[in-house]
N, C-alpha and C. Protein backbone atom coordinates (compact mmCIF):
# COMPACT_ATOMS: atom_id res chain seq x y z
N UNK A 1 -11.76 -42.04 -2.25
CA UNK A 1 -12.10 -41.27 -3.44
C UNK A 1 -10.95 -40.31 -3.73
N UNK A 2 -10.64 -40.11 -4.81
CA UNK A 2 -9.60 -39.58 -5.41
C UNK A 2 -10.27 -37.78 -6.04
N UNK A 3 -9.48 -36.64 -4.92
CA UNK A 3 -9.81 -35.57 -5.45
C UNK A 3 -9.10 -35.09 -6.34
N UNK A 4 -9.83 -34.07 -7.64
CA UNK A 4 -8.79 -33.63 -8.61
C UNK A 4 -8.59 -32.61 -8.15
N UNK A 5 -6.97 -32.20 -8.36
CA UNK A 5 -6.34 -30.90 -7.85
C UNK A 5 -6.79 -30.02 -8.88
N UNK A 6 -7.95 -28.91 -8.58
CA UNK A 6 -8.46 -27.76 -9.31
C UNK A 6 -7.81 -26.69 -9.42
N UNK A 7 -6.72 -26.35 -10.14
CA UNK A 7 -5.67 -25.19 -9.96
C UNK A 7 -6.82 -23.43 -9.93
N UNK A 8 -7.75 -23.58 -10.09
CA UNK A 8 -8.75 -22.53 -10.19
C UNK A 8 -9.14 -22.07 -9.38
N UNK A 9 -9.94 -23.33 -8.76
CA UNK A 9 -10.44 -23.32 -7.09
C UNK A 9 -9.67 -23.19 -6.29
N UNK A 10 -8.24 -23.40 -6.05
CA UNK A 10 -7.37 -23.00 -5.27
C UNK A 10 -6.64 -21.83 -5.13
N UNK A 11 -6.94 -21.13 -6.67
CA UNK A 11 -6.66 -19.74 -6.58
C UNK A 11 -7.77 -19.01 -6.37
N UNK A 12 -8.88 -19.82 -6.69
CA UNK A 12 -9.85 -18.53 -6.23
C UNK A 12 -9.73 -18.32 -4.17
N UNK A 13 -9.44 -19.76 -3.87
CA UNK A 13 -9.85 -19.68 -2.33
C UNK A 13 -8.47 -18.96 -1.91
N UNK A 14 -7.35 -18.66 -2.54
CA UNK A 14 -6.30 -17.82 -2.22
C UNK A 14 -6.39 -16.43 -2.39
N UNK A 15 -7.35 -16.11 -3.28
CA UNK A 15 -7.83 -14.59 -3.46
C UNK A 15 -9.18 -14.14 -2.22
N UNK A 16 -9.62 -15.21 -2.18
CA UNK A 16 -10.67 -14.96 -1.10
C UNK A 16 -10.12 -14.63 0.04
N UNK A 17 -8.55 -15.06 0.40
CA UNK A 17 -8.15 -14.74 1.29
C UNK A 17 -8.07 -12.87 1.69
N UNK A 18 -7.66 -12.51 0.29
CA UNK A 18 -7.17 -11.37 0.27
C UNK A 18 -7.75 -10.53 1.22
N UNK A 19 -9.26 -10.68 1.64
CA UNK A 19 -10.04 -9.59 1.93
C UNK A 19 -9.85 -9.48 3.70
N UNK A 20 -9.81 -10.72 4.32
CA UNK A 20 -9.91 -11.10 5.85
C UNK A 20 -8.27 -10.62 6.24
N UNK A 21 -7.05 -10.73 5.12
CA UNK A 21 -5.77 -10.67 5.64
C UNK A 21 -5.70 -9.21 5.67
N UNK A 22 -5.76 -8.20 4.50
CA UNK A 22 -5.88 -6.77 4.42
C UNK A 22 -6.56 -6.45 5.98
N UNK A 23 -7.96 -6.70 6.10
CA UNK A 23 -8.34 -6.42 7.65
C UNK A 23 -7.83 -6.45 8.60
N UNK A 24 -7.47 -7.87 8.08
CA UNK A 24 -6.56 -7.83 10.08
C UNK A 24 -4.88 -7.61 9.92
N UNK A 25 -4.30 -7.05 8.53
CA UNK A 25 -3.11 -6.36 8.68
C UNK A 25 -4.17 -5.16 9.36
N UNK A 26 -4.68 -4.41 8.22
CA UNK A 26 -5.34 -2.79 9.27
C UNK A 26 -5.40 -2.83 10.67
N UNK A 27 -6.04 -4.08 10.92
CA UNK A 27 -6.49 -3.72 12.71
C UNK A 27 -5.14 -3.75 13.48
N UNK A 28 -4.19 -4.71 12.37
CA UNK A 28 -2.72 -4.35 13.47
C UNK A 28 -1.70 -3.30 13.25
N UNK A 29 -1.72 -2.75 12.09
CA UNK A 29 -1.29 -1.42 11.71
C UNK A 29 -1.31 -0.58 12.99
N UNK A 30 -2.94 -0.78 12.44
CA UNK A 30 -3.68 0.26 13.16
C UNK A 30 -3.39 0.40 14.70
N UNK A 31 -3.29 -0.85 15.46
CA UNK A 31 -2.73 -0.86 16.95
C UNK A 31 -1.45 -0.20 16.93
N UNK A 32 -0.65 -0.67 16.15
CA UNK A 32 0.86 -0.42 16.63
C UNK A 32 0.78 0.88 16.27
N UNK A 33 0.40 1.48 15.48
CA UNK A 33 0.36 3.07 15.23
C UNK A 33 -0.28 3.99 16.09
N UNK A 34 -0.71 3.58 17.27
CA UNK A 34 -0.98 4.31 18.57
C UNK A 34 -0.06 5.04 18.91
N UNK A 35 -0.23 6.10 18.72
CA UNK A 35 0.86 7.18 19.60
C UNK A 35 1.85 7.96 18.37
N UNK A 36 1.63 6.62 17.27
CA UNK A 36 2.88 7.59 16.28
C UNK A 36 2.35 8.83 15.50
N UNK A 37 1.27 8.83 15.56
CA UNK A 37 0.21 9.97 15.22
C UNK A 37 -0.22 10.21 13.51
N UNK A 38 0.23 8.71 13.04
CA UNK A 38 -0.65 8.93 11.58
C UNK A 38 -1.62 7.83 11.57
N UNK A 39 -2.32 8.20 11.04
CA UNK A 39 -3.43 6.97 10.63
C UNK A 39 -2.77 5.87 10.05
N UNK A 40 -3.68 4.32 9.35
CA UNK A 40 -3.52 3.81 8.62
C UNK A 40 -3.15 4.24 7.00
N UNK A 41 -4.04 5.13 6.64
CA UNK A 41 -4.32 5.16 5.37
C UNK A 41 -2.94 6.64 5.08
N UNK A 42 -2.35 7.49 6.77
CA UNK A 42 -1.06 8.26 6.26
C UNK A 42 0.04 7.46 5.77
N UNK A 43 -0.12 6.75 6.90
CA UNK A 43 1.16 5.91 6.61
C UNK A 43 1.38 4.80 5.03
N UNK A 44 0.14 4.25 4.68
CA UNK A 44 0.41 3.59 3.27
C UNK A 44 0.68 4.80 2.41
N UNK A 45 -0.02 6.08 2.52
CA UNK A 45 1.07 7.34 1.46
C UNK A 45 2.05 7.73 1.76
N UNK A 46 2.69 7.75 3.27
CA UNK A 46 3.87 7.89 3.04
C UNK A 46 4.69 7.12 3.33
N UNK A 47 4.18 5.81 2.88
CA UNK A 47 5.59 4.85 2.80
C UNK A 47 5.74 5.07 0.74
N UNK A 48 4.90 5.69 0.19
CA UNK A 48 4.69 5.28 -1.04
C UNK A 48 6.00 6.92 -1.36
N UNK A 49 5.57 7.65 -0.54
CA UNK A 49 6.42 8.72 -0.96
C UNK A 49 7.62 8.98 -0.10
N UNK A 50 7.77 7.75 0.28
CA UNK A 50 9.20 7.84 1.09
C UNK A 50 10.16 7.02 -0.08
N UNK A 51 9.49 6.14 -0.93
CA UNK A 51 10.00 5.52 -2.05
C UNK A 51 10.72 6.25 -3.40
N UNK A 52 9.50 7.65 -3.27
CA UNK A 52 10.16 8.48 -4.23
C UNK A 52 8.64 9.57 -4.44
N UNK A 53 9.41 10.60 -4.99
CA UNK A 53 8.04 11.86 -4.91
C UNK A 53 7.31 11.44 -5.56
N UNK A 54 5.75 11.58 -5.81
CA UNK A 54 4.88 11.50 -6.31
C UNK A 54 4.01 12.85 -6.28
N UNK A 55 3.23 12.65 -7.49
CA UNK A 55 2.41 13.63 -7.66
C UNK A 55 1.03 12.81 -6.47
N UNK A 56 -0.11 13.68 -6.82
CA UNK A 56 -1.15 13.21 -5.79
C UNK A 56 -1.92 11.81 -6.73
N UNK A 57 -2.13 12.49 -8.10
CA UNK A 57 -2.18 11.56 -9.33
C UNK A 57 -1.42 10.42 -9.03
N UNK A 58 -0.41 10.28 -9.06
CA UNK A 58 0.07 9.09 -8.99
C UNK A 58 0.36 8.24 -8.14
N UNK A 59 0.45 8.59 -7.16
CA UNK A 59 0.39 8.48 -5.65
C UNK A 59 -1.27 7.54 -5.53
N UNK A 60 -2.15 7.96 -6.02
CA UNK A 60 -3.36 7.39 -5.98
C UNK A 60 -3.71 6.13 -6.82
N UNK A 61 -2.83 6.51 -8.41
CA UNK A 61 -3.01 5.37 -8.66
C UNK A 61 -2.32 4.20 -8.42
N UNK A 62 -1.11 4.31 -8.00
CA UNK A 62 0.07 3.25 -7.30
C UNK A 62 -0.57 2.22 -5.97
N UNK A 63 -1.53 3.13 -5.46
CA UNK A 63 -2.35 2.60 -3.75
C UNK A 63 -3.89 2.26 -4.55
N UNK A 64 -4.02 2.44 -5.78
CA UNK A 64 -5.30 1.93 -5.90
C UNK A 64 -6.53 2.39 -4.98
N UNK A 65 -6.50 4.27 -4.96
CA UNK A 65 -7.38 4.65 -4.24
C UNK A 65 -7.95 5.78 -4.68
N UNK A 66 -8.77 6.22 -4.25
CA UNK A 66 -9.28 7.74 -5.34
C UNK A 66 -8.26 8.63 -4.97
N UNK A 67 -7.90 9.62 -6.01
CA UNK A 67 -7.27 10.56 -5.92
C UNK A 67 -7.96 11.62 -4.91
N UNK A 68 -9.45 11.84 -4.76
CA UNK A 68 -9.46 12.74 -3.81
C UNK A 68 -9.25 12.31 -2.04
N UNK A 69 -9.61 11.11 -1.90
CA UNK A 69 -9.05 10.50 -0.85
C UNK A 69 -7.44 11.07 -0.76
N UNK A 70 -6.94 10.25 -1.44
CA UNK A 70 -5.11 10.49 -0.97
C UNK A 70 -4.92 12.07 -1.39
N UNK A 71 -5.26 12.85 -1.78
CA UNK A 71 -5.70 14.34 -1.58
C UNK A 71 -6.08 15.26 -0.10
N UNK A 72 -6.93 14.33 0.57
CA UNK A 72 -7.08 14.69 1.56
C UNK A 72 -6.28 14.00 2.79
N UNK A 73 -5.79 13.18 2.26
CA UNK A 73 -4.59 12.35 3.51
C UNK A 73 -3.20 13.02 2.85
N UNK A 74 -2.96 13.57 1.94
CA UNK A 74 -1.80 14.30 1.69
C UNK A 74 -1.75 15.88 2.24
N UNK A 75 -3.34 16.40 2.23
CA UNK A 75 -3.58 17.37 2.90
C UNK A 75 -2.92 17.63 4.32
N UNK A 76 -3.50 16.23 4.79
CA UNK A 76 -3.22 16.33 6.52
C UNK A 76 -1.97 15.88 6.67
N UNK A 77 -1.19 15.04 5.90
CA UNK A 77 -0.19 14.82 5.87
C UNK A 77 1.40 16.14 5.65
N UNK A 78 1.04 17.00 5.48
CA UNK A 78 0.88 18.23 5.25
C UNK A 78 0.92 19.27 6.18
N UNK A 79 -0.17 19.34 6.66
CA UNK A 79 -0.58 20.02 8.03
C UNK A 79 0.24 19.43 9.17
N UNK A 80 0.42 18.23 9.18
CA UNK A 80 1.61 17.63 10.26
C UNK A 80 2.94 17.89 9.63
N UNK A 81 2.95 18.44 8.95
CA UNK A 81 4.44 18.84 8.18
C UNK A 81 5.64 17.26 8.26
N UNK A 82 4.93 16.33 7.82
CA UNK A 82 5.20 15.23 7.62
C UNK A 82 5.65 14.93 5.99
N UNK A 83 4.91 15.65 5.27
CA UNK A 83 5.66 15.90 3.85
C UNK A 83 5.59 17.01 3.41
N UNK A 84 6.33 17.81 2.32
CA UNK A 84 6.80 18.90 1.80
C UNK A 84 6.36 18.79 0.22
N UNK A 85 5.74 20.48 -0.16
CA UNK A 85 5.50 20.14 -1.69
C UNK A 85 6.96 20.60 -2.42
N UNK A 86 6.96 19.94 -3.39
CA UNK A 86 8.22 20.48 -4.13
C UNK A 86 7.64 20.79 -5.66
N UNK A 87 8.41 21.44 -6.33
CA UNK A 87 7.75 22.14 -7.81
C UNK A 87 7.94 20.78 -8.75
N UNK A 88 6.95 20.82 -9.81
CA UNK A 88 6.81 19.48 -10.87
C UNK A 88 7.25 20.40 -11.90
N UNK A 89 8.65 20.33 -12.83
CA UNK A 89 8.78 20.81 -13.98
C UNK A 89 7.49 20.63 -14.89
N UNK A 90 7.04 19.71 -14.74
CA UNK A 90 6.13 18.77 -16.03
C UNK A 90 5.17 19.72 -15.93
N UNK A 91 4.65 19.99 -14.87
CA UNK A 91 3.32 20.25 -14.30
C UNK A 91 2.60 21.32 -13.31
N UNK A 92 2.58 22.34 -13.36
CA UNK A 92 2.51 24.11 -12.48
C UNK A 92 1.65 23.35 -11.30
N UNK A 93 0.03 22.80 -11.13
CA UNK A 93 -0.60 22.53 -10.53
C UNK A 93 -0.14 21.39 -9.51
N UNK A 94 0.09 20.27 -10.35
CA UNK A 94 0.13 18.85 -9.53
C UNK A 94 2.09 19.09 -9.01
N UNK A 95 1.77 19.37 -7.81
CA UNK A 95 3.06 19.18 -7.20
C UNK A 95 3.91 18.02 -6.82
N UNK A 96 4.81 18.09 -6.55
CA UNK A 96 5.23 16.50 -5.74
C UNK A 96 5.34 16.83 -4.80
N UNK A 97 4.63 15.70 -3.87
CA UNK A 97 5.22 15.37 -2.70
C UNK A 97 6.04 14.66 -1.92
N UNK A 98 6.69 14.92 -1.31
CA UNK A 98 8.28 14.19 -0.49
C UNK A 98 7.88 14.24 0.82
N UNK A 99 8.31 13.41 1.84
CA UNK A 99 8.23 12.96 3.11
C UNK A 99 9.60 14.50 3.64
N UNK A 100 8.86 15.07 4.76
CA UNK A 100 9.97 15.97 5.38
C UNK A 100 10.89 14.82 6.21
N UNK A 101 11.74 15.65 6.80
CA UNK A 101 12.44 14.90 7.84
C UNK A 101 11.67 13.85 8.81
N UNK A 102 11.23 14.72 10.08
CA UNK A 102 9.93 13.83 10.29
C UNK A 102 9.28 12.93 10.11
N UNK A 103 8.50 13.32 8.72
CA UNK A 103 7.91 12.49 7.89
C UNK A 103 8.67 11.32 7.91
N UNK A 104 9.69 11.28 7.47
CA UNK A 104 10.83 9.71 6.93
C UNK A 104 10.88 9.00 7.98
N UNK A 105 11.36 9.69 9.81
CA UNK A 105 11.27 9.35 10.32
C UNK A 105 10.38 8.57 11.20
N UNK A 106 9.64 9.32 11.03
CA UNK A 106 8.41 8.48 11.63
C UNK A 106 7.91 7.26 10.77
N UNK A 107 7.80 7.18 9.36
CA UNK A 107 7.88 5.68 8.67
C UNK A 107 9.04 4.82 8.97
N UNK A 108 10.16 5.67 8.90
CA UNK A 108 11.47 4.38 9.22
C UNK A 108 11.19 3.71 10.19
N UNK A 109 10.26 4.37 11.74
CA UNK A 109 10.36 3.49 13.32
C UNK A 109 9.18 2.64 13.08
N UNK A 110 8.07 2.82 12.46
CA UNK A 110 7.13 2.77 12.28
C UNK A 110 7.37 0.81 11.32
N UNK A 111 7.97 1.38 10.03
CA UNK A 111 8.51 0.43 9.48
C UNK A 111 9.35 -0.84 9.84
N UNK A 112 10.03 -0.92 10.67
CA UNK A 112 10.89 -1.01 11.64
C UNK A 112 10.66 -1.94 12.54
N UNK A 113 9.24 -1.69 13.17
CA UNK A 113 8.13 -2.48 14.02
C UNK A 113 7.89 -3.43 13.38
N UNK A 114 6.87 -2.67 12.19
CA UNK A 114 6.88 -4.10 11.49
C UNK A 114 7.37 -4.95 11.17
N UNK A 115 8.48 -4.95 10.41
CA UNK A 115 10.03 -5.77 10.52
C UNK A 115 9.90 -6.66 11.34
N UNK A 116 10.16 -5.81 12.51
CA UNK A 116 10.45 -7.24 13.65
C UNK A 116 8.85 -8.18 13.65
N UNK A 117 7.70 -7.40 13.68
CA UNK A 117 6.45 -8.53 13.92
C UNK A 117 6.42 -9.21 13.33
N UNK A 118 6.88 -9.05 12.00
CA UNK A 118 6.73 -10.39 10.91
C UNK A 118 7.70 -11.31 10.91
N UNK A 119 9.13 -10.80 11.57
CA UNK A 119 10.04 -11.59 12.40
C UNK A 119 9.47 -12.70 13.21
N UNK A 120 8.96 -12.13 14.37
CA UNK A 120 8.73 -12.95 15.28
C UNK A 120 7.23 -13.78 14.47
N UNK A 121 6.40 -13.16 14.17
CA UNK A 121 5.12 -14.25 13.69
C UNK A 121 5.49 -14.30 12.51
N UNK A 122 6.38 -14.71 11.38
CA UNK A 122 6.04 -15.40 10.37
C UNK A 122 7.95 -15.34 9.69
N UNK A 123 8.18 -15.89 10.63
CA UNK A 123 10.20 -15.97 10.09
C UNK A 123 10.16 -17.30 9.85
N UNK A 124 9.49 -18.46 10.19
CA UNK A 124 9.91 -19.11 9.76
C UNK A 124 9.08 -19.41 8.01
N UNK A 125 8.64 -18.31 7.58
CA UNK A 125 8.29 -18.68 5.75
C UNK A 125 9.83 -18.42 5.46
N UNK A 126 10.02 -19.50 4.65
CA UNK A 126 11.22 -19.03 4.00
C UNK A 126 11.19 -18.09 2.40
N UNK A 127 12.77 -17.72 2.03
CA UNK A 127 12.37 -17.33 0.96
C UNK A 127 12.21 -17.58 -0.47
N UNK A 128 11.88 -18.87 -1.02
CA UNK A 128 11.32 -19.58 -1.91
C UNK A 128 9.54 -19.38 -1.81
N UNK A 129 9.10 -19.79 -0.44
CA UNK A 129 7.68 -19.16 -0.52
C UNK A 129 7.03 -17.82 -0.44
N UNK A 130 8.11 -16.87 -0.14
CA UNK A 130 7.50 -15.72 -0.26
C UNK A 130 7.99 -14.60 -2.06
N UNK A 131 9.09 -15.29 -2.41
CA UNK A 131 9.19 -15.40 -3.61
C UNK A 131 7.82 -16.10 -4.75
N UNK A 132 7.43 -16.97 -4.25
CA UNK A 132 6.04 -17.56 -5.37
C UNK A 132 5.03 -16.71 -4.84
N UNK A 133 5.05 -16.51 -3.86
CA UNK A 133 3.67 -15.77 -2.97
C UNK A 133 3.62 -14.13 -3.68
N UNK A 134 4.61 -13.43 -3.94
CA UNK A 134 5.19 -12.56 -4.59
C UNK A 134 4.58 -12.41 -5.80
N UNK A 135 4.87 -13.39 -6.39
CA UNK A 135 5.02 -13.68 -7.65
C UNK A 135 3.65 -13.97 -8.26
N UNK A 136 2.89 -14.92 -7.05
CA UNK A 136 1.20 -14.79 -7.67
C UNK A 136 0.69 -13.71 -7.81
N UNK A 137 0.76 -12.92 -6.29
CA UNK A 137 -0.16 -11.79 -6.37
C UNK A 137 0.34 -10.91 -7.07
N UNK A 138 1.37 -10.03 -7.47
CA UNK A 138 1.83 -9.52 -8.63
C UNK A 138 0.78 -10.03 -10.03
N UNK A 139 0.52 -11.16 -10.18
CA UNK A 139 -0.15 -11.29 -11.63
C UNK A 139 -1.08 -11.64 -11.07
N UNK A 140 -1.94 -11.70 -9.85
CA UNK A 140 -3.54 -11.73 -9.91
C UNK A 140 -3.79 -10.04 -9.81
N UNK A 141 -2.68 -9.29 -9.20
CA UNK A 141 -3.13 -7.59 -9.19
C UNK A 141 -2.95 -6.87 -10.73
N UNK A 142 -2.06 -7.66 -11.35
CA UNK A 142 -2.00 -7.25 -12.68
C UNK A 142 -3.51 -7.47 -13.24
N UNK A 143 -3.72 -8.66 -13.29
CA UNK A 143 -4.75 -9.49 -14.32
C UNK A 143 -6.38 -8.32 -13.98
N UNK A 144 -6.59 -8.20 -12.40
CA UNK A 144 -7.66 -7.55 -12.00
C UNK A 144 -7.74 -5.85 -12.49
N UNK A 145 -6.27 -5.56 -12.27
CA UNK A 145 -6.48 -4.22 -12.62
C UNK A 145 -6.50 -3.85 -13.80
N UNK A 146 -5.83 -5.01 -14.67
CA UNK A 146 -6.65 -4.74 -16.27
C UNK A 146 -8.03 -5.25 -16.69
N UNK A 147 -8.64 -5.72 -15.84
CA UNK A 147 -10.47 -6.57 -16.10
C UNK A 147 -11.03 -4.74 -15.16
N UNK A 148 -10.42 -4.61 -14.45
CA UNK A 148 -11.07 -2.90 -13.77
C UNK A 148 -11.07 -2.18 -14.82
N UNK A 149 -10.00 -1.78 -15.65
CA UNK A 149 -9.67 -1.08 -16.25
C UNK A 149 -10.40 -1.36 -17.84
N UNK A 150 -10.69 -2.42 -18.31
CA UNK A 150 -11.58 -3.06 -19.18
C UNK A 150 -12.98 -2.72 -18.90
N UNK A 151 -13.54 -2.74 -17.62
CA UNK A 151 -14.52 -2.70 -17.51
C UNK A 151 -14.85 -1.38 -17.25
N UNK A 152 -14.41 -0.40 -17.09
CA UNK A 152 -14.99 0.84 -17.46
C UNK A 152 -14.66 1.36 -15.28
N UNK A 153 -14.25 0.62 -14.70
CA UNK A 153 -14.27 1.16 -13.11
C UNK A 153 -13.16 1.65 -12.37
N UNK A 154 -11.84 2.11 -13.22
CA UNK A 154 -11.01 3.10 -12.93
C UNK A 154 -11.28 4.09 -12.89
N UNK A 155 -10.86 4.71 -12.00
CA UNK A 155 -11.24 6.16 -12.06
C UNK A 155 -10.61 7.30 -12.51
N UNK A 156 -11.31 7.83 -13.32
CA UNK A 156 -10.23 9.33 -14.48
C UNK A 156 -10.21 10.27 -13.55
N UNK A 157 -8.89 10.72 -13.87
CA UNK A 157 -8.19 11.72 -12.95
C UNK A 157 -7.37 11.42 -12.21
């Protein structure tokens, strides 16, 4: 019997993936970050503000997370003097935040790790497939976050 190739069904069962891979990146984040003393959820803000300052606003919407969440991980992020506020011409209230010394450092080793794990478990993808792989999820995160944003479940502020 002859199956038809369903380009639909194969993206849906590639998005289904999304949810089991996010997890078990976290649970390995989360291991290797034993000892470096930020959480999961410091370290995705400050790899975001090691990229370049962000306000808390934007910072939240870039990670697709509530602003008072990354508010309170910028807080503590903070308190470990891991990032520094700096003044927003634009803006008296919403400051930017920048990674201190520290801060950078501890993402660069941190970063670094990872590097090599995906070295050793997944060097041999080459880069033609991680180029298309790229390239899907880029426009399935586009496509969703405008059907979110259509549908009334972004969050203001």
């Amino acid at each position: 019997m002859l199956v038809r190739f369903d380009k639909q069904e194969r993206l849906y069962k590639a998005i289904k993936l999304v949810r089991p891979i996010q997890l078990n990146v976290n649970r390995t984040v989360e291991k290797m970050l034993e000892g470096a003393g930020i959480t999961v959820a410091e370290r995705a803000v400050l790899e975001m503000l090691c990229d370049e300052p962000l306000t808390v606003p934007e910072a939240a919407r870039r990670l697709s997370m509530k602003r008072q969440f990354v508010q309170r991980i910028a807080a503590g992020l903070l308190a470990k003097a891991l990032i520094e506020k700096k003044p927003n011409p634009d803006h008296r209230k919403a400051f930017f935040c920048v990674p201190s010394t520290a801060g950078r450092e501890i993402f660069e080793a941190v970063h670094q790790r990872e590097l090599e794990l995906l070295h050793a478990v997944l060097g041999d993808i080459n880069q033609t497939e991680v180029v298309v792989a790229l390239r899907v999820m880029a426009r399935v995160d586009t496509a969703f976050e405008e059907l979110a944003r259509q549908l009334g479940t972004e969050e203001s502020g």
